[in-house]
Protein backbone atom coordinates (compact mmCIF):
# COMPACT_ATOMS: atom_id res chain seq x y z
CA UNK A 1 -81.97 -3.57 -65.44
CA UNK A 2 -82.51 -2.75 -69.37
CA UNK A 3 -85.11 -2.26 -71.69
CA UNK A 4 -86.12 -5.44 -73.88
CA UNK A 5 -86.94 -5.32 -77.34
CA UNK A 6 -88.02 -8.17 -79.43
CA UNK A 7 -88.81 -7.34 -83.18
CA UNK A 8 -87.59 -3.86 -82.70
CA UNK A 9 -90.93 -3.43 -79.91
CA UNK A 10 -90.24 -2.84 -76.63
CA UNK A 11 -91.52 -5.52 -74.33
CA UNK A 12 -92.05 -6.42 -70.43
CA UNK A 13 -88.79 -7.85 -69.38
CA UNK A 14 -91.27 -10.87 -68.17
CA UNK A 15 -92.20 -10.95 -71.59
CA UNK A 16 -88.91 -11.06 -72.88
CA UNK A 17 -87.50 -13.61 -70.14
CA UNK A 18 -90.32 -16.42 -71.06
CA UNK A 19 -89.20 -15.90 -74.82
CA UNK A 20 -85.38 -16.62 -73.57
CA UNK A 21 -85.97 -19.21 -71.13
CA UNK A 22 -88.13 -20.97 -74.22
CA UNK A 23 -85.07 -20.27 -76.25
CA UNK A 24 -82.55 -21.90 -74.06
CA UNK A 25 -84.84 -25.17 -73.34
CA UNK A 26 -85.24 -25.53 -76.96
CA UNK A 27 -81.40 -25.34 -77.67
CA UNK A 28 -80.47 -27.30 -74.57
CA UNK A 29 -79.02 -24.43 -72.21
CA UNK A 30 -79.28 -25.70 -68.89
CA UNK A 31 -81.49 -24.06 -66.25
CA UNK A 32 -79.01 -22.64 -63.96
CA UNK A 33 -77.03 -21.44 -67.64
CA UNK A 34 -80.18 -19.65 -68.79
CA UNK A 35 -80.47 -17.65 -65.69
CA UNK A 36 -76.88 -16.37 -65.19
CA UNK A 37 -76.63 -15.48 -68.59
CA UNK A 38 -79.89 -13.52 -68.47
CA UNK A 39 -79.01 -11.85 -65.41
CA UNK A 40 -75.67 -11.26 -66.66
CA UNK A 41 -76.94 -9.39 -69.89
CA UNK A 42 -79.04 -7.20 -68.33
CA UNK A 43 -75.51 -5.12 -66.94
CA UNK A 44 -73.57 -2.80 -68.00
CA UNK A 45 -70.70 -6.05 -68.64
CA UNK A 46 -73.10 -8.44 -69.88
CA UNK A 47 -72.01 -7.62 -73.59
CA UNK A 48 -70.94 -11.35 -74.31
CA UNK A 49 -74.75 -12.14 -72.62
CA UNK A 50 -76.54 -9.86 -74.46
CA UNK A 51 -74.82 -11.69 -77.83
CA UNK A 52 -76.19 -14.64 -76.49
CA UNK A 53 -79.72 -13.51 -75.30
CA UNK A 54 -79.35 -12.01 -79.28
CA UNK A 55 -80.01 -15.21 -80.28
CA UNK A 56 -83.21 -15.90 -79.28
CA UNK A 57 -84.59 -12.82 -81.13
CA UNK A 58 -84.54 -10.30 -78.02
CA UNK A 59 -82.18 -7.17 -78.06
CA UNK A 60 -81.27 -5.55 -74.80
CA UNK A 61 -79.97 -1.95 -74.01
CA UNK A 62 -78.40 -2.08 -70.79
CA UNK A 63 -78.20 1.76 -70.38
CA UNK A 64 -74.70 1.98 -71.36
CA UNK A 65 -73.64 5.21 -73.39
């Protein structure tokens, strides 16, 4: 699990989640898409994920130093 920022604010990862899920319905990311990705950039690997989630506005910090 990270932390979620949007605007440089730390949010509620719920928070954050309904701003990416609005992201990827707006853009045309499918469901099951949306989800692995999100899951995905919440890990230490997710790097590729987190350029993704990036995107829609929200930075994540996995925890890796």
């Amino acid at each position: 699990m990270g932390t979620y920022f949007v605007k440089d604010h730390a949010v509620p990862e719920p928070q954050a989640a309904t701003q990416w899920f609005t992201y990827a319905g707006d853009h045309g990311i499918e469901i099951s898409r949306a989800i692995n990705i999100w899951e995905d950039a919440a890990t230490d690997e997710g790097a590729k994920s987190r350029d993704i989630v990036e995107r829609a506005g929200i930075h994540i910090e996995s925890g890796v130093k």
